[in-house]
PDB file of N, CA and C in Angstrom:
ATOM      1  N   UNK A   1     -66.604 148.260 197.304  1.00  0.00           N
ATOM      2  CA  UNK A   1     -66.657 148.680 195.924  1.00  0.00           C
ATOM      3  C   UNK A   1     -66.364 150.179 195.823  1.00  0.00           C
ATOM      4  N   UNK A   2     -67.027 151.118 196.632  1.00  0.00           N
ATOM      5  CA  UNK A   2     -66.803 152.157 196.878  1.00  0.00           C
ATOM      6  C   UNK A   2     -65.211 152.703 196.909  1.00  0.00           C
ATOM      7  N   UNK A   3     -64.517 152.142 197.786  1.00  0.00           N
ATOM      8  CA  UNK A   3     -63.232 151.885 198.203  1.00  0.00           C
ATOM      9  C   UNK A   3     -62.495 152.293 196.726  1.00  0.00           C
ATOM     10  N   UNK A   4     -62.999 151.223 196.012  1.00  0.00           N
ATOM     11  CA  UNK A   4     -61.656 150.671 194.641  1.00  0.00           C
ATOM     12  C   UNK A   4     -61.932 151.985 193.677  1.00  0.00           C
ATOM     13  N   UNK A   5     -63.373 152.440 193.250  1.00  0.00           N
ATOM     14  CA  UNK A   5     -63.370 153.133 192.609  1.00  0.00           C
ATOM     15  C   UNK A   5     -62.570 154.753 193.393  1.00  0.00           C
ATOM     16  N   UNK A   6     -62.839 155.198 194.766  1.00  0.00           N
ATOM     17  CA  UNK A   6     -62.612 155.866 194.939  1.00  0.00           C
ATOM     18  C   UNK A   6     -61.060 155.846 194.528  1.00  0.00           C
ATOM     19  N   UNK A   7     -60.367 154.992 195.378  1.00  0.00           N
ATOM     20  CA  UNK A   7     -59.023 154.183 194.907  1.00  0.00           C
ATOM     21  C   UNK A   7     -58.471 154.588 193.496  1.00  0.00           C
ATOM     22  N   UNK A   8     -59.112 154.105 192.356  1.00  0.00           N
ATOM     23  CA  UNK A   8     -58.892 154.047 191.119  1.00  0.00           C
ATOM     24  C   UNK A   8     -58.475 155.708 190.526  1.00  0.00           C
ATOM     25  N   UNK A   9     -60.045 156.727 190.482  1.00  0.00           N
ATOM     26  CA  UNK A   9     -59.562 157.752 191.150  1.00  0.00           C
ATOM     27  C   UNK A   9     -58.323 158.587 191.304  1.00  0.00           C
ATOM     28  N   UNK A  10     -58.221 158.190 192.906  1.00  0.00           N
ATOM     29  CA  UNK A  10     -56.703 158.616 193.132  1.00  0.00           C
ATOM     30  C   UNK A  10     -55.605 158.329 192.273  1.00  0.00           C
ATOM     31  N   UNK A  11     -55.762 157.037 192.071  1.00  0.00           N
ATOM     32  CA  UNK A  11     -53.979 156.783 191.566  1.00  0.00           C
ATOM     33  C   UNK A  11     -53.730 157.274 189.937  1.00  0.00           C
ATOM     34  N   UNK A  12     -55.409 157.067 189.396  1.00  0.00           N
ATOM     35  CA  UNK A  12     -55.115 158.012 188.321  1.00  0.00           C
ATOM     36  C   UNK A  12     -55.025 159.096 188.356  1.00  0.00           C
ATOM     37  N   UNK A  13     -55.289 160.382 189.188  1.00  0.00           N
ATOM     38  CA  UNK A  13     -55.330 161.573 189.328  1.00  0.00           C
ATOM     39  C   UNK A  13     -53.559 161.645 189.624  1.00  0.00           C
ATOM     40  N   UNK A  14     -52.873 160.471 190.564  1.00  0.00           N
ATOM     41  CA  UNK A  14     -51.631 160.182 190.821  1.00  0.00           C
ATOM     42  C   UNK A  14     -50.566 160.347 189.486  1.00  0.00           C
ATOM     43  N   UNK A  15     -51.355 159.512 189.044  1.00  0.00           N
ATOM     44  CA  UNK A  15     -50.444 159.081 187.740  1.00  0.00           C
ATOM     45  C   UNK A  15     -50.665 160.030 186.217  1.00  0.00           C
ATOM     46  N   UNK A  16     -51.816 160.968 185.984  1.00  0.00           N
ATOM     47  CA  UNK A  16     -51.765 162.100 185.466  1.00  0.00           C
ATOM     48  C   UNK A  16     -50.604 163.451 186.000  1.00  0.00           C
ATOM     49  N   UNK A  17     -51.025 163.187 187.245  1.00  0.00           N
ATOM     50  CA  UNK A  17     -49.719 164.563 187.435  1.00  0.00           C
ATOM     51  C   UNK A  17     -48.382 164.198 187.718  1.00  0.00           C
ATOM     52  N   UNK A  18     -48.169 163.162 187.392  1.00  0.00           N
ATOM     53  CA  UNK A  18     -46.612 162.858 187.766  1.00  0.00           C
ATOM     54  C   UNK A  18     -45.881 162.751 185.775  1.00  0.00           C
ATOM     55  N   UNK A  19     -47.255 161.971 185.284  1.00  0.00           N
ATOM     56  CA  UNK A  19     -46.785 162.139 183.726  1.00  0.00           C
ATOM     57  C   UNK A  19     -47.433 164.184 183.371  1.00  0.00           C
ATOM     58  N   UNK A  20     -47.750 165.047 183.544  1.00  0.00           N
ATOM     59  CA  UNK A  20     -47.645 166.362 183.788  1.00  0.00           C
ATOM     60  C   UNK A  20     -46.408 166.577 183.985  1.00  0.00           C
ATOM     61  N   UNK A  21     -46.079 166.604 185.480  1.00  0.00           N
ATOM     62  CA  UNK A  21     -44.355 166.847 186.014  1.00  0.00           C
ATOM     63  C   UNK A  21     -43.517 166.260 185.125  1.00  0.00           C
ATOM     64  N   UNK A  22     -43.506 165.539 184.819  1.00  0.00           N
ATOM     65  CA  UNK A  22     -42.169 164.558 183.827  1.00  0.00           C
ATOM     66  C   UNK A  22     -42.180 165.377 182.555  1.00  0.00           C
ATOM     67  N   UNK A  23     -43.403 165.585 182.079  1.00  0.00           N
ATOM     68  CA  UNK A  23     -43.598 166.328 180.373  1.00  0.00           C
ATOM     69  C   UNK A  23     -43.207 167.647 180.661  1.00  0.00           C
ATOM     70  N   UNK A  24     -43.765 168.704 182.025  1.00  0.00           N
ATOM     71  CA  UNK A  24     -42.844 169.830 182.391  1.00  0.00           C
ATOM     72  C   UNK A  24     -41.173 169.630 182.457  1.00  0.00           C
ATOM     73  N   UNK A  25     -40.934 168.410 183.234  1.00  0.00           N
ATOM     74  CA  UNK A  25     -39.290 168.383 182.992  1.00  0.00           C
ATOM     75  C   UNK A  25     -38.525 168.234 181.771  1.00  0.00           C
ATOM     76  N   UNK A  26     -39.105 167.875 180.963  1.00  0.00           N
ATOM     77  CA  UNK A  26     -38.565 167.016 179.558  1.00  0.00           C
ATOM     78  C   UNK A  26     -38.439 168.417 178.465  1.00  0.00           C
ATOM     79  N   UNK A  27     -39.523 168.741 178.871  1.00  0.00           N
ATOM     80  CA  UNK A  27     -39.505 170.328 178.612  1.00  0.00           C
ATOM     81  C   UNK A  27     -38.668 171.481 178.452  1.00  0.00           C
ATOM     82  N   UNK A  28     -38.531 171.508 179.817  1.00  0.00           N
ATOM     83  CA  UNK A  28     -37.328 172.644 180.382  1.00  0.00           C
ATOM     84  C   UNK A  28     -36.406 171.743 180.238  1.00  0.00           C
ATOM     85  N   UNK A  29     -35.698 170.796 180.359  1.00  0.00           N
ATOM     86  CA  UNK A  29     -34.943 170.389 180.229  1.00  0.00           C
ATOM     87  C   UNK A  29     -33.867 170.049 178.645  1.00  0.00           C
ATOM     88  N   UNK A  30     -35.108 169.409 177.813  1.00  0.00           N
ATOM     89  CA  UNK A  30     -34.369 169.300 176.819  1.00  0.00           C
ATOM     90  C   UNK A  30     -35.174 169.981 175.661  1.00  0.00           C
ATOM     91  N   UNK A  31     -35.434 171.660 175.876  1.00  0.00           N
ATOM     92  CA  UNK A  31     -35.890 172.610 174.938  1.00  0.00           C
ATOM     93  C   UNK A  31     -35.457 172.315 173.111  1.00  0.00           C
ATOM     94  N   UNK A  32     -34.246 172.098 173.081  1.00  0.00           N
ATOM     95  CA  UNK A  32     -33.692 172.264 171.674  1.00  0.00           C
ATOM     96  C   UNK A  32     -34.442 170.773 170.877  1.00  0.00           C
ATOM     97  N   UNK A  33     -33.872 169.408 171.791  1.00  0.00           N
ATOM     98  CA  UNK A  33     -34.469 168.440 171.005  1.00  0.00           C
ATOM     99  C   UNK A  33     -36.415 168.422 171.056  1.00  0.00           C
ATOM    100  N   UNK A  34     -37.039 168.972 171.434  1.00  0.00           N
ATOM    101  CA  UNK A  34     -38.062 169.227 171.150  1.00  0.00           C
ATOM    102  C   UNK A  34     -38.809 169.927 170.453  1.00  0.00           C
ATOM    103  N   UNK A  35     -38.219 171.282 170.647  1.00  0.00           N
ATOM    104  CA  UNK A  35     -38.465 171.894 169.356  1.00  0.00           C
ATOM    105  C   UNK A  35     -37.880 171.551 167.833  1.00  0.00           C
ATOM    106  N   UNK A  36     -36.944 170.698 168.004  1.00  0.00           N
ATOM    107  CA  UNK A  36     -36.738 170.097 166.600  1.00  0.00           C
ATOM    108  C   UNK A  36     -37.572 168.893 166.492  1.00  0.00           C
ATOM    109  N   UNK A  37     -37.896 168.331 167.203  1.00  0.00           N
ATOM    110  CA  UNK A  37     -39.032 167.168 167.126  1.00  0.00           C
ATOM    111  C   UNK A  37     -40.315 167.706 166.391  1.00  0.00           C
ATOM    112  N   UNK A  38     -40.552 168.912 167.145  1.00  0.00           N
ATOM    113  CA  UNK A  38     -41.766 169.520 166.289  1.00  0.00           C
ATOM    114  C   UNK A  38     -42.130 170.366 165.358  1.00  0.00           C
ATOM    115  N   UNK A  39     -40.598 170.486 164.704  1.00  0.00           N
ATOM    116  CA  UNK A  39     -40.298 171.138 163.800  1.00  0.00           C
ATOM    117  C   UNK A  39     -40.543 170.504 162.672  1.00  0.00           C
ATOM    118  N   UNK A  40     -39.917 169.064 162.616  1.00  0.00           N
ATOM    119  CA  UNK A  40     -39.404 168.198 161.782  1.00  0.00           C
ATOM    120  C   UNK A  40     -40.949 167.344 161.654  1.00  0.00           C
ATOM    121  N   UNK A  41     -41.305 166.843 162.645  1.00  0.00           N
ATOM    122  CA  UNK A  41     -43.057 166.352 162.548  1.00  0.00           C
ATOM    123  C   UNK A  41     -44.252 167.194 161.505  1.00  0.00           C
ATOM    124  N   UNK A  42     -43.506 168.603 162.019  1.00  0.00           N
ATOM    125  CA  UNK A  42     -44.814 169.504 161.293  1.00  0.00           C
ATOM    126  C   UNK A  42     -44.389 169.273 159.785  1.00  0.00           C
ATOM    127  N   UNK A  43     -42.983 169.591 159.477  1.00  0.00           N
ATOM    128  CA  UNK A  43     -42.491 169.620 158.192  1.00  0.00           C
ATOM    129  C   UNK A  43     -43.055 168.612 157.682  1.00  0.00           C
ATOM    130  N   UNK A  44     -43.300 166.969 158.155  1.00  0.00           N
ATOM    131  CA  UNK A  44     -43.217 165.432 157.611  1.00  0.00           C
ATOM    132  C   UNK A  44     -44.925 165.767 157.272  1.00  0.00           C
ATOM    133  N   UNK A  45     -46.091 166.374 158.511  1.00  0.00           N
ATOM    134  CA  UNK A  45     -46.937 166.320 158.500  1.00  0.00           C
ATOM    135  C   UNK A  45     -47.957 167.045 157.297  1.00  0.00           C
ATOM    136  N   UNK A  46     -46.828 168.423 156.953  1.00  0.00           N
ATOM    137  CA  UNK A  46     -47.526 169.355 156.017  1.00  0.00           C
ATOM    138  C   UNK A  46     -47.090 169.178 154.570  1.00  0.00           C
ATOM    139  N   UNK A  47     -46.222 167.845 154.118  1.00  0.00           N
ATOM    140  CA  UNK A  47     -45.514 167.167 153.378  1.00  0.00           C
ATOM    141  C   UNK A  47     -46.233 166.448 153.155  1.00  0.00           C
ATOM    142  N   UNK A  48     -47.115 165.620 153.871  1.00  0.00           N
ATOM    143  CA  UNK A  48     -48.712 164.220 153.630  1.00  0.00           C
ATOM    144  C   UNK A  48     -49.477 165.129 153.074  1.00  0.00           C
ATOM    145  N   UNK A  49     -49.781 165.842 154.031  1.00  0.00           N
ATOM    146  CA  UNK A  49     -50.876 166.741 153.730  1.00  0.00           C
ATOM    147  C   UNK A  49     -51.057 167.275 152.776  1.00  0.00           C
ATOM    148  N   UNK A  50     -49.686 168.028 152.015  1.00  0.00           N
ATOM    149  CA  UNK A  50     -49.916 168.511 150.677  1.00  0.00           C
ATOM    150  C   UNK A  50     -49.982 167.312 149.556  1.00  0.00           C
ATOM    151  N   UNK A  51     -49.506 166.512 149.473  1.00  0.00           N
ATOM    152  CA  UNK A  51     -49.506 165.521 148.790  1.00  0.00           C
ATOM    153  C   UNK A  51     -50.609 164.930 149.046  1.00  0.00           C
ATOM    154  N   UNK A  52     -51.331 164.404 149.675  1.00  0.00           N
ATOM    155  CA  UNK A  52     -52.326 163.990 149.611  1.00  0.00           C
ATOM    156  C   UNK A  52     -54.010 164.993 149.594  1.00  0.00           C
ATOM    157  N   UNK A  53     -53.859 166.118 149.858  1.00  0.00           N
ATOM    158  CA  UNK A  53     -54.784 166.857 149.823  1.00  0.00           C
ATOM    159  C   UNK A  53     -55.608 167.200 150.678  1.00  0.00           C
ATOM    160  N   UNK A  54     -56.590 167.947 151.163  1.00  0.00           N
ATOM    161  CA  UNK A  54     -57.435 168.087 152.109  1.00  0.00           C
ATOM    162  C   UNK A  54     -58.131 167.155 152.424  1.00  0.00           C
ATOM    163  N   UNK A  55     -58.634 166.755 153.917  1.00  0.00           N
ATOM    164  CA  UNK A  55     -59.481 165.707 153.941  1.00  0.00           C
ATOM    165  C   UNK A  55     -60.754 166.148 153.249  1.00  0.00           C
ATOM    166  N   UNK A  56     -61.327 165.029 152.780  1.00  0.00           N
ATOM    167  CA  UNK A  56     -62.635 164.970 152.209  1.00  0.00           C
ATOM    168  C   UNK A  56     -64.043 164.380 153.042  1.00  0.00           C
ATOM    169  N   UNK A  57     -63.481 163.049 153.997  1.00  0.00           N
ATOM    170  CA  UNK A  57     -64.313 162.321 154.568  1.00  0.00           C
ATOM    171  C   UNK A  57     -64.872 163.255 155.877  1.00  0.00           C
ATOM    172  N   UNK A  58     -66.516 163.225 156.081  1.00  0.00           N
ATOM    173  CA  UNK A  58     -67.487 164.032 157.092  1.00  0.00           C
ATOM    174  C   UNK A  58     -66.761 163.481 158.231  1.00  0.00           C
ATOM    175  N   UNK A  59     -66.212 162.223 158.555  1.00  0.00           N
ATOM    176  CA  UNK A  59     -66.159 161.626 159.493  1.00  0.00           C
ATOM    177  C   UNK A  59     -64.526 161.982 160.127  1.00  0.00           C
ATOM    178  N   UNK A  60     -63.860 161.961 159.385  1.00  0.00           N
ATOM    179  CA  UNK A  60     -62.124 162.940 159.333  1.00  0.00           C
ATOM    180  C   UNK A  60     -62.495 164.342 159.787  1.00  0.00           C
ATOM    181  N   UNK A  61     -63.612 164.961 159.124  1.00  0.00           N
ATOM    182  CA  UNK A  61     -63.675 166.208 159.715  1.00  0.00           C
ATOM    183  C   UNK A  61     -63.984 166.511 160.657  1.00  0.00           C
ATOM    184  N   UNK A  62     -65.028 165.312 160.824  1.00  0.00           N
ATOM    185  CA  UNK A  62     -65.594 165.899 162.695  1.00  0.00           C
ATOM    186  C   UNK A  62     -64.783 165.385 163.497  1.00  0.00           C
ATOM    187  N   UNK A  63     -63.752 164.194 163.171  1.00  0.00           N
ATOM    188  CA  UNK A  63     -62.304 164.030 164.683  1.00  0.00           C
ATOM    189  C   UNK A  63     -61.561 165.003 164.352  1.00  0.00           C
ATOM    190  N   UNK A  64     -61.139 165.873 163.295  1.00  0.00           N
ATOM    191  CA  UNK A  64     -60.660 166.965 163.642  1.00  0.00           C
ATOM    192  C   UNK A  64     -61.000 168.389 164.498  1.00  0.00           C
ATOM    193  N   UNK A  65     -62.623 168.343 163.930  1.00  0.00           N
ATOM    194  CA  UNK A  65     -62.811 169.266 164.583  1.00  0.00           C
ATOM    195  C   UNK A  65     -63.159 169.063 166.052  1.00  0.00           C
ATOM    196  N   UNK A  66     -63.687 168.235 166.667  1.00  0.00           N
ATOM    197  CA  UNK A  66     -63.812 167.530 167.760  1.00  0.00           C
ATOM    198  C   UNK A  66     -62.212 167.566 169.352  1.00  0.00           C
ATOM    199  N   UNK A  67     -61.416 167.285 168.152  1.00  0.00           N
ATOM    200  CA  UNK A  67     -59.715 167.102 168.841  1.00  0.00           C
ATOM    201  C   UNK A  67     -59.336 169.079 169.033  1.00  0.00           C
ATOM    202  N   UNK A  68     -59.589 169.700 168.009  1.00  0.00           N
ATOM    203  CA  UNK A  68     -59.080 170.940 167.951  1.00  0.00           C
ATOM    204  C   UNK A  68     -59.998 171.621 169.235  1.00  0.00           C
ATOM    205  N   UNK A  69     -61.609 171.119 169.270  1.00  0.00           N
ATOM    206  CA  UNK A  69     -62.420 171.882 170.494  1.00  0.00           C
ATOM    207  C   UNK A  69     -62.103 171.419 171.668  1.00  0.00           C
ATOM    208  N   UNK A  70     -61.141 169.829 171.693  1.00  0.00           N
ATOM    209  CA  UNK A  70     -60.895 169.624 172.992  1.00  0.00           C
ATOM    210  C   UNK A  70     -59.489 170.484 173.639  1.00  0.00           C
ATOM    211  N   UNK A  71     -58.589 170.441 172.910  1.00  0.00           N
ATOM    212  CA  UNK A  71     -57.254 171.142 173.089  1.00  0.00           C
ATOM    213  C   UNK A  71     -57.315 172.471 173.430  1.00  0.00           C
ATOM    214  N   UNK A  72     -58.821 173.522 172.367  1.00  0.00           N
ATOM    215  CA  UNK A  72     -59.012 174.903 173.178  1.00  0.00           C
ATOM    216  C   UNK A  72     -59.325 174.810 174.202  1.00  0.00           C
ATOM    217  N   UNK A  73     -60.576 173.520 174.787  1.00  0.00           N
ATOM    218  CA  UNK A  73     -61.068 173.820 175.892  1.00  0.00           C
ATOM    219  C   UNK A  73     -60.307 173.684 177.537  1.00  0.00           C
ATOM    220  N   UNK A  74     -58.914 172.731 176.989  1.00  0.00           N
ATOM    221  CA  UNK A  74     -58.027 172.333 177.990  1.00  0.00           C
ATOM    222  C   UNK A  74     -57.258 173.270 177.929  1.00  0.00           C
ATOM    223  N   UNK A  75     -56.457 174.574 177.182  1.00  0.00           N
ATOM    224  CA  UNK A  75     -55.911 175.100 177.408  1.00  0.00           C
ATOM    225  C   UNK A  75     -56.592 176.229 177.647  1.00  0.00           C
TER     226      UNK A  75
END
């Protein structure tokens, strides 16, 4: 039992840094279509957003704020 979890583990620690390496390549590699990806997302995103308005719901606010403390704490 020991084995599998240790096992498990690995291949995810495996398979995190190889999807890492790939998102670094995709990166450097294809700079322009990405930054228009997230150009065009933010535009679509701040386009809902105004139209629909600030969230209101306690429960919207705390996965936001929750997602925003995880992203500082990883970077």
């Amino acid at each position: 039992m020991y084995a599998v979890v240790a096992g498990g583990w690995t291949v995810g620690i495996y398979f995190l840094q190889y999807l890492w390496h790939n998102l670094r390549l995709i990166i450097e590699e294809y700079q322009r279509h990405v930054l228009s990806y997230v150009v065009f997302t933010g535009i679509i995103s701040f386009i809902i957003c105004y139209r629909l308005g600030p969230v209101t719901d306690q429960r919207s606010k705390n996965l936001i704020k929750w997602a925003l403390q995880v992203l500082i704490n990883v970077s």
